[in-house]
C-alpha atoms as a PDB file:
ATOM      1  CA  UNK A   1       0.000   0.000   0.000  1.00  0.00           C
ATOM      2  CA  UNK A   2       2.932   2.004   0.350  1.00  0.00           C
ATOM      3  CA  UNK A   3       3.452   2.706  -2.790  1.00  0.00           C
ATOM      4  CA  UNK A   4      -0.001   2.848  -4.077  1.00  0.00           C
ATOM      5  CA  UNK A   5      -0.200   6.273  -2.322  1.00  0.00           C
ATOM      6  CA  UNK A   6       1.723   7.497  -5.187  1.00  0.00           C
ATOM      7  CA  UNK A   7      -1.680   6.664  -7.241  1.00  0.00           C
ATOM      8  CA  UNK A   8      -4.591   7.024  -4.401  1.00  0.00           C
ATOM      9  CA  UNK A   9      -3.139  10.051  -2.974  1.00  0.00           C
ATOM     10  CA  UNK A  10      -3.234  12.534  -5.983  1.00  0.00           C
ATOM     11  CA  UNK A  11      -6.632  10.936  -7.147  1.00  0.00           C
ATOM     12  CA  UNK A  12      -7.935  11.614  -3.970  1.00  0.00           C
ATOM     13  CA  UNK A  13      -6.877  15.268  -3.844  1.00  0.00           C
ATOM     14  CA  UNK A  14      -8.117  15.556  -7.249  1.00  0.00           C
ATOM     15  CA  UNK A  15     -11.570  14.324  -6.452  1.00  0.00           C
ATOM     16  CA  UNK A  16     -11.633  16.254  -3.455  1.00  0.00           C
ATOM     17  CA  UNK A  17     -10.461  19.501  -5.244  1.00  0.00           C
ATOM     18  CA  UNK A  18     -12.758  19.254  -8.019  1.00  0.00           C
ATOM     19  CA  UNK A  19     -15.380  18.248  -5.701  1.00  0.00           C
ATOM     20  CA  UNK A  20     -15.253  21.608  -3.826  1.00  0.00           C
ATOM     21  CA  UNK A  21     -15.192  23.553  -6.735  1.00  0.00           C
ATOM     22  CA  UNK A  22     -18.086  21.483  -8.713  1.00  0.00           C
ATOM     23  CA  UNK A  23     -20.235  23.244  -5.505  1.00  0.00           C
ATOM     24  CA  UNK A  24     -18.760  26.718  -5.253  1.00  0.00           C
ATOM     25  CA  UNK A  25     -19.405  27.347  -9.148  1.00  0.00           C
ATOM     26  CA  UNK A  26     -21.696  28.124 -10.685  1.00  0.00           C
ATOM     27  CA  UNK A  27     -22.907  25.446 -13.253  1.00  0.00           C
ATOM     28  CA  UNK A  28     -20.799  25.116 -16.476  1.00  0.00           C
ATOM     29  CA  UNK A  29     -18.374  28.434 -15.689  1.00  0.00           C
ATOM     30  CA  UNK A  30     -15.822  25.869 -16.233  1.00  0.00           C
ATOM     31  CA  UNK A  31     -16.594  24.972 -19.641  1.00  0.00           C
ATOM     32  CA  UNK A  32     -16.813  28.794 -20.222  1.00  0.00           C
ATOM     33  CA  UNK A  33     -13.291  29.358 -17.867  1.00  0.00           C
ATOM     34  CA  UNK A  34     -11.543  27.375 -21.199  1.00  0.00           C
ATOM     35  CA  UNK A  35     -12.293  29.316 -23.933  1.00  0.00           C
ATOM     36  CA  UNK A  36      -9.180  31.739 -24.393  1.00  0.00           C
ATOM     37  CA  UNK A  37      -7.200  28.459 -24.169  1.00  0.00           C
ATOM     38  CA  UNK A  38      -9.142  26.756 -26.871  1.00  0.00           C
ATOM     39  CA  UNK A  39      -6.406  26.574 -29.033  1.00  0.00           C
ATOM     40  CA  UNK A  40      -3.404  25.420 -30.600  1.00  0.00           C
ATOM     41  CA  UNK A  41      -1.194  23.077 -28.625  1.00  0.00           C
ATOM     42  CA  UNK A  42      -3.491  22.509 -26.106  1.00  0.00           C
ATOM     43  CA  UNK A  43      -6.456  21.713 -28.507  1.00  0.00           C
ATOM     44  CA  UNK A  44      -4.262  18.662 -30.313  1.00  0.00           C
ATOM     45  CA  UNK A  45      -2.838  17.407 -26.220  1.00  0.00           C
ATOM     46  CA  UNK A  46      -6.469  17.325 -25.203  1.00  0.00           C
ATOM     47  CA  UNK A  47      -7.714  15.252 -28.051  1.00  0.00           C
ATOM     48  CA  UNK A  48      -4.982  13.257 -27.090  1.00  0.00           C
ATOM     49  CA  UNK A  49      -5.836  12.375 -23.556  1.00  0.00           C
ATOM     50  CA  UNK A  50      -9.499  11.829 -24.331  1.00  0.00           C
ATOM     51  CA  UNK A  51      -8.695   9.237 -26.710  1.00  0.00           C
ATOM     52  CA  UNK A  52      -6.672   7.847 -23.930  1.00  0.00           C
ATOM     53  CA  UNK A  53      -9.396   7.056 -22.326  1.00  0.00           C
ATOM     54  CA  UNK A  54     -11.873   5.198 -24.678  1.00  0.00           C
ATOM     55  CA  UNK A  55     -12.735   1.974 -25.037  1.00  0.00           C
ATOM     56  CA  UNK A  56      -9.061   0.145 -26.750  1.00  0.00           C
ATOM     57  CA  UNK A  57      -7.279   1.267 -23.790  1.00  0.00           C
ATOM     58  CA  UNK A  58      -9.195  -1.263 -21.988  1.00  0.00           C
ATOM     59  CA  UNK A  59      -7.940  -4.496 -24.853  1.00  0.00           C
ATOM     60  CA  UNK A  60      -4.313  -3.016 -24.605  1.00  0.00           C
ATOM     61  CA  UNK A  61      -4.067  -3.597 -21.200  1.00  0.00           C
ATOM     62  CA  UNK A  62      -5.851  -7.249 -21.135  1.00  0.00           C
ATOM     63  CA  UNK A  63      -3.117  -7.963 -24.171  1.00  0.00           C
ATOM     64  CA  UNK A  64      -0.311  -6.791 -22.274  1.00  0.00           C
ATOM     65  CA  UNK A  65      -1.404  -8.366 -18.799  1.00  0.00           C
ATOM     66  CA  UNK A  66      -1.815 -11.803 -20.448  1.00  0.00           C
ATOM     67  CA  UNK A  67       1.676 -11.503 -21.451  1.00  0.00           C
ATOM     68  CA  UNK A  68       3.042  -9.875 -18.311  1.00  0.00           C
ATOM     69  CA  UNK A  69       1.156 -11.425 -15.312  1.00  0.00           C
ATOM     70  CA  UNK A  70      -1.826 -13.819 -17.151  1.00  0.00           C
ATOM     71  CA  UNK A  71      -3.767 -14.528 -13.504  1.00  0.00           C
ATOM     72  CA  UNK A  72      -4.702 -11.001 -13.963  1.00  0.00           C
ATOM     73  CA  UNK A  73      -6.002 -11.084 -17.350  1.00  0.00           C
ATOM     74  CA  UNK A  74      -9.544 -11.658 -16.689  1.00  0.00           C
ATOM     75  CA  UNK A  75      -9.754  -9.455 -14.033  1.00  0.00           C
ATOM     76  CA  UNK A  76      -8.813  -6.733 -16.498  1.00  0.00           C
ATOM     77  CA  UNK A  77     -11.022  -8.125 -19.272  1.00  0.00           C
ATOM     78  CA  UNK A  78     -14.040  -8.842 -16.661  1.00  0.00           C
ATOM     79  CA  UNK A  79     -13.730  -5.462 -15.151  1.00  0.00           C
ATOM     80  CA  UNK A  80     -13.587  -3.765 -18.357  1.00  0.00           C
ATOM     81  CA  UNK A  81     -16.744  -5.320 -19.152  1.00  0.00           C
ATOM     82  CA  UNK A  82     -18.582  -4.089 -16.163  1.00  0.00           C
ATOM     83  CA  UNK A  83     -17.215  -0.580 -16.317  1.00  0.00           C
ATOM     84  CA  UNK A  84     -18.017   0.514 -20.005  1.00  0.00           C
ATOM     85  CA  UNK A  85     -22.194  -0.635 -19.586  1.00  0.00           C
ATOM     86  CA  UNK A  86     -22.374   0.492 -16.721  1.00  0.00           C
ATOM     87  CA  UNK A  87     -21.238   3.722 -17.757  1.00  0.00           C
ATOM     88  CA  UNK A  88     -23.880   3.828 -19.965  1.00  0.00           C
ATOM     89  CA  UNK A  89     -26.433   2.709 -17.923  1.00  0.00           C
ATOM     90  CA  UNK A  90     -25.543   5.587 -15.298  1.00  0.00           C
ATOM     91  CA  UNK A  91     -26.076   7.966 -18.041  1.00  0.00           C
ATOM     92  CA  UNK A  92     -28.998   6.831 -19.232  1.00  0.00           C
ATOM     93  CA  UNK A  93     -30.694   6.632 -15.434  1.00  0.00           C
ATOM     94  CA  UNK A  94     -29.359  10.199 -14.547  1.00  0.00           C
ATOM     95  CA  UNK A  95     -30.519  12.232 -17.646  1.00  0.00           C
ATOM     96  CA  UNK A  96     -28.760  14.938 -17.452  1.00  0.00           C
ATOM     97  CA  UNK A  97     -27.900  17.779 -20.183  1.00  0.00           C
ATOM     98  CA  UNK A  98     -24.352  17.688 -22.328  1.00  0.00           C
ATOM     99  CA  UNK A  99     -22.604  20.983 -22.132  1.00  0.00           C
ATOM    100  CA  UNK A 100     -23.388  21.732 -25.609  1.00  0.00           C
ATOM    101  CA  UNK A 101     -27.196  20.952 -25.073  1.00  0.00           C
ATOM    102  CA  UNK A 102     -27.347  22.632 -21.349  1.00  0.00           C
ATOM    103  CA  UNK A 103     -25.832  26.106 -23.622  1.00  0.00           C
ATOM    104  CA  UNK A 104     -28.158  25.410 -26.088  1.00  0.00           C
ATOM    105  CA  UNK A 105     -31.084  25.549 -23.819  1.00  0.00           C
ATOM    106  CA  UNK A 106     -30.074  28.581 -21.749  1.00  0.00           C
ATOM    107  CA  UNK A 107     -29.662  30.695 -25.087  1.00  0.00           C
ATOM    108  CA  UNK A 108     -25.545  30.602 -24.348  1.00  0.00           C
ATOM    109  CA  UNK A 109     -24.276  28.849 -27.134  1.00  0.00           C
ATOM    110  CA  UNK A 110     -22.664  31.897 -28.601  1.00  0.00           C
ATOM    111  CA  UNK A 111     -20.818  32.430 -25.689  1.00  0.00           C
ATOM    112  CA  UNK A 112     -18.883  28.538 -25.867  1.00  0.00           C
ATOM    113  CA  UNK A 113     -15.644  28.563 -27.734  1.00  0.00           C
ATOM    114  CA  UNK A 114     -15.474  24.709 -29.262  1.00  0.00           C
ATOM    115  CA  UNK A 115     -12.535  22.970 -30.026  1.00  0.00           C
ATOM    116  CA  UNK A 116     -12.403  21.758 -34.087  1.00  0.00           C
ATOM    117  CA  UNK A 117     -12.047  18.275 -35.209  1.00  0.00           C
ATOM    118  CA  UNK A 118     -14.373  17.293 -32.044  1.00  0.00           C
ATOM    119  CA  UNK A 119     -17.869  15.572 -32.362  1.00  0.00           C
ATOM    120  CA  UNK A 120     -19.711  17.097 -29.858  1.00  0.00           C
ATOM    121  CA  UNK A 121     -22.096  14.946 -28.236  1.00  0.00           C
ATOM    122  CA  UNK A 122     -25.297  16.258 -27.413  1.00  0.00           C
ATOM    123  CA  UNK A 123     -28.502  14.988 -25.711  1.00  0.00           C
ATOM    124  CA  UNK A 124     -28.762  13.654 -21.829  1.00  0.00           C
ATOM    125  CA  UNK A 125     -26.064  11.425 -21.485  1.00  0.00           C
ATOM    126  CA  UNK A 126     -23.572  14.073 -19.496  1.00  0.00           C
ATOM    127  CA  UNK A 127     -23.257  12.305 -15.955  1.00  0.00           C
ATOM    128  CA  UNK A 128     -20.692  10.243 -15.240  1.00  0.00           C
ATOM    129  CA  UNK A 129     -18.172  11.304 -17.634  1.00  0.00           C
ATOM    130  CA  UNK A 130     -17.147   7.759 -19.456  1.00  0.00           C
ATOM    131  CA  UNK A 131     -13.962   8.693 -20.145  1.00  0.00           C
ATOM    132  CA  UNK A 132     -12.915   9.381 -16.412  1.00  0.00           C
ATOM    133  CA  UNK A 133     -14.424   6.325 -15.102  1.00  0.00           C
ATOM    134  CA  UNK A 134     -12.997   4.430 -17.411  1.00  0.00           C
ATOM    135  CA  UNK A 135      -9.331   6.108 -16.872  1.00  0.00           C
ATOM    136  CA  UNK A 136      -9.485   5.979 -12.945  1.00  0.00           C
ATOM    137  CA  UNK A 137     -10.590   2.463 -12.867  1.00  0.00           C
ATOM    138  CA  UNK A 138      -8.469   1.096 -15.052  1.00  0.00           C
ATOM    139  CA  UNK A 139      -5.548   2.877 -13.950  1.00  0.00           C
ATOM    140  CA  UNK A 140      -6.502   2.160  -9.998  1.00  0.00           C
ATOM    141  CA  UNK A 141      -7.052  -1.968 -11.227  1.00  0.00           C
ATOM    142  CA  UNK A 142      -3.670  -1.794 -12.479  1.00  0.00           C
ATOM    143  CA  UNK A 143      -1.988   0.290  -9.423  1.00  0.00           C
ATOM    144  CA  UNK A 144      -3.927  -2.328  -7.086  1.00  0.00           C
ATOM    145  CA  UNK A 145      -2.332  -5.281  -9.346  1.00  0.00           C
ATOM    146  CA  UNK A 146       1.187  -4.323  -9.608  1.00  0.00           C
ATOM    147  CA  UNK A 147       1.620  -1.098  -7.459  1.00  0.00           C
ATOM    148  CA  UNK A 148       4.193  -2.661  -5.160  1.00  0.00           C
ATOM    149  CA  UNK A 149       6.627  -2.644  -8.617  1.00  0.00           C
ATOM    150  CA  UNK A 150       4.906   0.748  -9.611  1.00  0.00           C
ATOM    151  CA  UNK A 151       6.220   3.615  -7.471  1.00  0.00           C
ATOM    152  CA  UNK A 152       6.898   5.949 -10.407  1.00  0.00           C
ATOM    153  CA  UNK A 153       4.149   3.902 -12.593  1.00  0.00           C
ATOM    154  CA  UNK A 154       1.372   5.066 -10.230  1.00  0.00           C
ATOM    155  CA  UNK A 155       2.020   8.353 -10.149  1.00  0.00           C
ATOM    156  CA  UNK A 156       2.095   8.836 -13.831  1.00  0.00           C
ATOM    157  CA  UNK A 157      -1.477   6.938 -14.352  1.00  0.00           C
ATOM    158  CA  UNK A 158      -2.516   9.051 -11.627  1.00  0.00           C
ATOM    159  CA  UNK A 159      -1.585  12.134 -13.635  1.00  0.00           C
ATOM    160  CA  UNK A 160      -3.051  10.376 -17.084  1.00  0.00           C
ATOM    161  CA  UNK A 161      -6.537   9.713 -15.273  1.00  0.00           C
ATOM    162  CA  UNK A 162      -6.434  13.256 -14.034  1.00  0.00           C
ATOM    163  CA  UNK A 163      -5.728  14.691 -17.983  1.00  0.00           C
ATOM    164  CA  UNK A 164      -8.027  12.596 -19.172  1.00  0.00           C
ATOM    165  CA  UNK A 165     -10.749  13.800 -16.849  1.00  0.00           C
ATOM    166  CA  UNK A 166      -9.503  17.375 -17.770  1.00  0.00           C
ATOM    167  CA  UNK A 167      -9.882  16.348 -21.295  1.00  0.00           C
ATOM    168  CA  UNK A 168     -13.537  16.093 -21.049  1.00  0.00           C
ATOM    169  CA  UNK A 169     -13.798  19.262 -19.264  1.00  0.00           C
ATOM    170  CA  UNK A 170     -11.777  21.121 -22.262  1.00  0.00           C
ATOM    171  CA  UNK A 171     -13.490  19.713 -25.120  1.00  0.00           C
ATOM    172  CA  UNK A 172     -16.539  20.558 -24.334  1.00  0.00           C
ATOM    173  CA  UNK A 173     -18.093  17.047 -23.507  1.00  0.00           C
ATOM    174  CA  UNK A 174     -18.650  17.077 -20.179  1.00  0.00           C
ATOM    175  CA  UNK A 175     -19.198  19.497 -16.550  1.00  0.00           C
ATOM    176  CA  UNK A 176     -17.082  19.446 -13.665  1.00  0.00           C
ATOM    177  CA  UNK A 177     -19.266  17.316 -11.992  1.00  0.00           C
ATOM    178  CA  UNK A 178     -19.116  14.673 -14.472  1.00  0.00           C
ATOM    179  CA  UNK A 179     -15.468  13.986 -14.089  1.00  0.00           C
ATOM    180  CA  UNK A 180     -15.708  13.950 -10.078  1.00  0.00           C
ATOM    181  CA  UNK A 181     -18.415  11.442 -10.791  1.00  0.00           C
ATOM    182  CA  UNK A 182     -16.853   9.525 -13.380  1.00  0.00           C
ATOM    183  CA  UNK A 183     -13.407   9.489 -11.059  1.00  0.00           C
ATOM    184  CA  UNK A 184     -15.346   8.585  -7.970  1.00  0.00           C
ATOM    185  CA  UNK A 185     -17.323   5.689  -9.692  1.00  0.00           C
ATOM    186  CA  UNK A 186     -13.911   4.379 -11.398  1.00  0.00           C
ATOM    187  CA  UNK A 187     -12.406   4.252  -7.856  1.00  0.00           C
ATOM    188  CA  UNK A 188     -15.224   2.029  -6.106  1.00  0.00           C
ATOM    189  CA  UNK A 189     -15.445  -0.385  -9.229  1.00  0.00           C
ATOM    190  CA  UNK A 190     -11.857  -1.189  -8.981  1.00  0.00           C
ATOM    191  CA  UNK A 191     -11.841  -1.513  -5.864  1.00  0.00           C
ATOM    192  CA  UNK A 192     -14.438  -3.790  -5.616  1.00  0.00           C
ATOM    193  CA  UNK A 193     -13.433  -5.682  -8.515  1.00  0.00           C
ATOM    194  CA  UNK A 194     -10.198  -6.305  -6.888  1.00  0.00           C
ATOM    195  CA  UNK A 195     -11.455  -7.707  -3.409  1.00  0.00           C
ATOM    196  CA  UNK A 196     -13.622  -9.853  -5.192  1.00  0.00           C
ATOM    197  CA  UNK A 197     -11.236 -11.070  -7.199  1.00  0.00           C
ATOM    198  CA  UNK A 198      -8.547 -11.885  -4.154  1.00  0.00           C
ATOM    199  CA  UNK A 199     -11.536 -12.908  -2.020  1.00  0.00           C
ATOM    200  CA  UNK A 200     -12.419 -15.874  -4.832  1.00  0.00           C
ATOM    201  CA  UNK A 201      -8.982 -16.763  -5.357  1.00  0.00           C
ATOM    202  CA  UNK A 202      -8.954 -17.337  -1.440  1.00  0.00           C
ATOM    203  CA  UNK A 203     -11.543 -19.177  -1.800  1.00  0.00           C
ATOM    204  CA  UNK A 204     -10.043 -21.670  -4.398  1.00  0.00           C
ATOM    205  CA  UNK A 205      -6.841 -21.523  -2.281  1.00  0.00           C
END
């Protein structure tokens, strides 16, 4: 556990941060707080961290653990499974307005600078952000796996999660309190996917 601080730590404190200012702001400043910087580097190195966290991320890492540790191969395949439905399902249950559609609605479109080359997706499938659950739990699955070899490791999934989740934020695709929802619900998954997974091969032991 030592060294999964270096992971659990920093996504803590960057739940907790974003968390505090999710309340103090008003609703979708944040989007709005992005626009001068909507622009060249940083619109190419945030497309670049959201696709970071879609869906092949998730077969990467069941290739590479069935070549580097193979016990943990379905755990990474299984959990990967439960993570990108539900995601969906969440959405679909909670209903609640894109950025783009939420701007659209309140007669503020004008006043959202959009990044180019990005589909924005519209409708009520904002909360959780995808993306962030997706990036914190399988970057927490793996720091839970192998974190005792991963001092250095963990920290920099812990900073990819946290671009990814900024990602979202940046390109329009998602509020503040989408990412602190998508990073919260990555966390328990994992984590619960991991102690069942030790508790069953107790069992067998």
């Amino acid at each position: 556990m030592n060294k999964q601080r270096w992971f659990f730590v920093p996504a803590s404190l960057f739940i907790l941060i974003c968390g505090v200012l999710a309340l103090v702001l008003p609703y979708g400043n944040e989007i709005l707080f992005f626009n001068e910087y909507r622009s060249e580097p940083l619109n190419s190195i945030f497309r670049f961290f959201s696709w970071c966290g879609e869906s092949w991320v998730w077969v990467v890492a069941v290739i590479a653990t069935y070549f580097i540790r193979p016990y943990l191969t379905p755990l990474i395949a299984l959990t990967g499974l439960i993570i990108i439905p539900f995601a969906y399902l969440v959405k679909d249950q909670v209903g609640t307005d894109r950025p783009i559609t939420y701007f659209r609605n309140m007669g503020q479109l004008e006043e959202v600078v959009t990044v180019s080359e990005v589909r924005l997706n519209s409708g009520q499938t904002s909360f959780p952000s995808g993306h962030t659950l997706s990036a914190f739990g399988l970057s927490s699955l793996l720091v839970l796996s192998m974190g005792h070899h991963w001092k250095k490791r963990s920290f920099a999934l812990a900073l990819l999660a946290m671009m990814i989740g900024f990602s979202r934020i940046f390109l329009v695709q998602h509020f503040l309190v989408d990412v602190v929802g998508g990073a919260t619900l990555g966390l328990i998954i994992s984590a619960l996917a991991w102690w069942a997974w030790n508790a069953l091969r107790r069992k067998r032991l």
